[in-house]
Protein backbone atom coordinates (compact mmCIF):
# COMPACT_ATOMS: atom_id res chain seq x y z
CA UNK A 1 103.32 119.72 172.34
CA UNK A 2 106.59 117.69 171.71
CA UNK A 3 104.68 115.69 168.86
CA UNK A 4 103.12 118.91 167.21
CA UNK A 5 107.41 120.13 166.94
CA UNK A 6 108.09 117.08 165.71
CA UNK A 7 105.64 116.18 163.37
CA UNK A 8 106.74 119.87 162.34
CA UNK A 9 110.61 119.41 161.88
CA UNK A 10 109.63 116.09 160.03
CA UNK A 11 107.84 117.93 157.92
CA UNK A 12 110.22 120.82 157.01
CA UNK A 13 113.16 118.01 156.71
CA UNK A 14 111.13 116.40 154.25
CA UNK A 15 110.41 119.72 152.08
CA UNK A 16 114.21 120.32 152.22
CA UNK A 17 114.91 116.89 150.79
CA UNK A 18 112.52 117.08 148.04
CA UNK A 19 114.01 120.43 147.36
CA UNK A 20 117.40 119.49 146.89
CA UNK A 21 117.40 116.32 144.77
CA UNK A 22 119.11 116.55 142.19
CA UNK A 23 116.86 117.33 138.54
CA UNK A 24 117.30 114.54 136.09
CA UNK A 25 117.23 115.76 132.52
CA UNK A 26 117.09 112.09 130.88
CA UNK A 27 113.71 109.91 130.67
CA UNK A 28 113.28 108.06 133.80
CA UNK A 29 113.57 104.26 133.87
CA UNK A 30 110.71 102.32 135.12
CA UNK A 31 111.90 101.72 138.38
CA UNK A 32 112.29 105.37 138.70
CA UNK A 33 108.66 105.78 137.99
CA UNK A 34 107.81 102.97 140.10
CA UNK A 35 109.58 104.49 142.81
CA UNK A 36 107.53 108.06 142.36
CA UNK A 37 104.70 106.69 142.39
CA UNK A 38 104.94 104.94 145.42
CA UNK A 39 106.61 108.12 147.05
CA UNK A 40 103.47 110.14 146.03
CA UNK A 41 100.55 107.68 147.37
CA UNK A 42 102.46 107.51 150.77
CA UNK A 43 102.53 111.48 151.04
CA UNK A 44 98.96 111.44 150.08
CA UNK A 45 98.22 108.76 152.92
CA UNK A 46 100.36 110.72 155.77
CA UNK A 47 98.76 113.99 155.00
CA UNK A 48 95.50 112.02 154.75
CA UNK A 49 96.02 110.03 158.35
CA UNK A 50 97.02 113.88 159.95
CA UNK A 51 93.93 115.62 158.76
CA UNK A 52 91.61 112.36 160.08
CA UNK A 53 94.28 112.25 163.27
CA UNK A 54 93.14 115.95 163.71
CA UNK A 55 89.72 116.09 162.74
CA UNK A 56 89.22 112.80 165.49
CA UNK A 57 90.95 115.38 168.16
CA UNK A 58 89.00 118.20 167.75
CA UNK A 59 86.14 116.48 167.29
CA UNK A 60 86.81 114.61 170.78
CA UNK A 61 88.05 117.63 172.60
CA UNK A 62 84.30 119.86 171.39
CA UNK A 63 82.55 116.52 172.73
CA UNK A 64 84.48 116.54 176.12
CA UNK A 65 83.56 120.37 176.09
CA UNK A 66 80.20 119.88 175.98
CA UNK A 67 79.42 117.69 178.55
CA UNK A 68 77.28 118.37 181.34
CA UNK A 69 78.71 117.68 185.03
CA UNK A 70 77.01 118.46 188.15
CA UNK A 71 78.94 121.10 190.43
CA UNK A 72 78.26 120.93 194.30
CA UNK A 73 79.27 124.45 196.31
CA UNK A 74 80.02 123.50 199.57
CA UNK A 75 80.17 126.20 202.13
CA UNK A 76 81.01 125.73 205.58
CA UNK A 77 80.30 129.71 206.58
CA UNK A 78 76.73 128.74 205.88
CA UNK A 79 76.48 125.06 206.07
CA UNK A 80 74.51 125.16 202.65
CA UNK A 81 75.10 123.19 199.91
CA UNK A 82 73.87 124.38 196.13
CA UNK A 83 74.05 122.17 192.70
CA UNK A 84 74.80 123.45 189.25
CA UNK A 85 74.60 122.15 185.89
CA UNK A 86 77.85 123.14 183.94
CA UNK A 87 79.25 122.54 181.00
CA UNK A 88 83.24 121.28 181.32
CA UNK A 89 84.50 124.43 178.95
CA UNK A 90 82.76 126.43 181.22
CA UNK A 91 85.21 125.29 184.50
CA UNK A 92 87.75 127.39 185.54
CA UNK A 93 89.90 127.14 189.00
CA UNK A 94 87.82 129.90 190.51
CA UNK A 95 84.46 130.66 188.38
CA UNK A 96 82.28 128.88 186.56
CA UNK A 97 79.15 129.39 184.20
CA UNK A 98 76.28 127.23 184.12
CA UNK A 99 74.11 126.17 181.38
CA UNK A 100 71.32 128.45 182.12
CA UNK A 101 74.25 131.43 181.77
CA UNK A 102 74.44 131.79 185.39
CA UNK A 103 78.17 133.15 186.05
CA UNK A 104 79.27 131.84 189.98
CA UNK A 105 82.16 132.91 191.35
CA UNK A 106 83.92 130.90 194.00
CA UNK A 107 85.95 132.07 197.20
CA UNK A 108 88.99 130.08 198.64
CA UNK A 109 86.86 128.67 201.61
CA UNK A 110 84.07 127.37 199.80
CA UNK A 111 84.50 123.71 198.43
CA UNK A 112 83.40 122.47 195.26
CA UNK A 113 82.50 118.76 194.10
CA UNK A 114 81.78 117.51 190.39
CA UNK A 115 80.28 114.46 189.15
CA UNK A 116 79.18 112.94 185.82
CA UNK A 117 75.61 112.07 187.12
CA UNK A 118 73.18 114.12 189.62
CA UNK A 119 74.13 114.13 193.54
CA UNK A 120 71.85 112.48 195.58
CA UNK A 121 69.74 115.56 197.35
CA UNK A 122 69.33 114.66 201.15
């Protein structure tokens, strides 16, 4: 969160600067031109390094959605234990839906386990 206001504010500083240089009416001297031209391939890198920067985060955080962990529901009313496919979107602190479309709801006594590969079933 702190780097998304940043990245902002650097980003509205830099607008602001570009905005207020002065306009120069005379022909620019090489050097000048040198010096745009370098300013205008390192804008065109930054926003080209955020748009692969975000396109590699979404792209991780749909890939980290999508994987399948097993869910154990312990219950110690019953003494049963019951495994779920889920998808890790699909977790929340007191529900989850599995990838058949199941919806379970948990209570506070039950206890719930969840691993990357399938629980040995004893």
């Amino acid at each position: 969160m702190l780097t998304k206001i940043l990245v902002t504010l650097l980003v509205i500083a830099g607008a602001i600067a570009y905005l207020r240089r002065p306009k120069v009416a005379s022909q620019p001297t090489a050097s000048q031109l040198g010096q745009r031209i370098v300013f205008k391939y390192l804008a065109f890198g930054i926003a080209v390094l955020a748009l692969l920067g975000s396109g590699g985060y979404w792209y991780w955080s749909w890939h980290e959605g999508n994987q399948v962990v097993y869910v154990t529901i312990i219950s110690p009313a019953s003494a049963s234990k019951e495994i779920y496919q889920v998808r890790k979107r699909e977790l929340q602190s007191d529900a989850f839906t599995t990838v058949d479309g199941l919806k379970v709801r948990l209570s506070n006594q039950e206890r719930i386990v969840i691993a990357d590969t399938p629980p040995n079933m004893r």
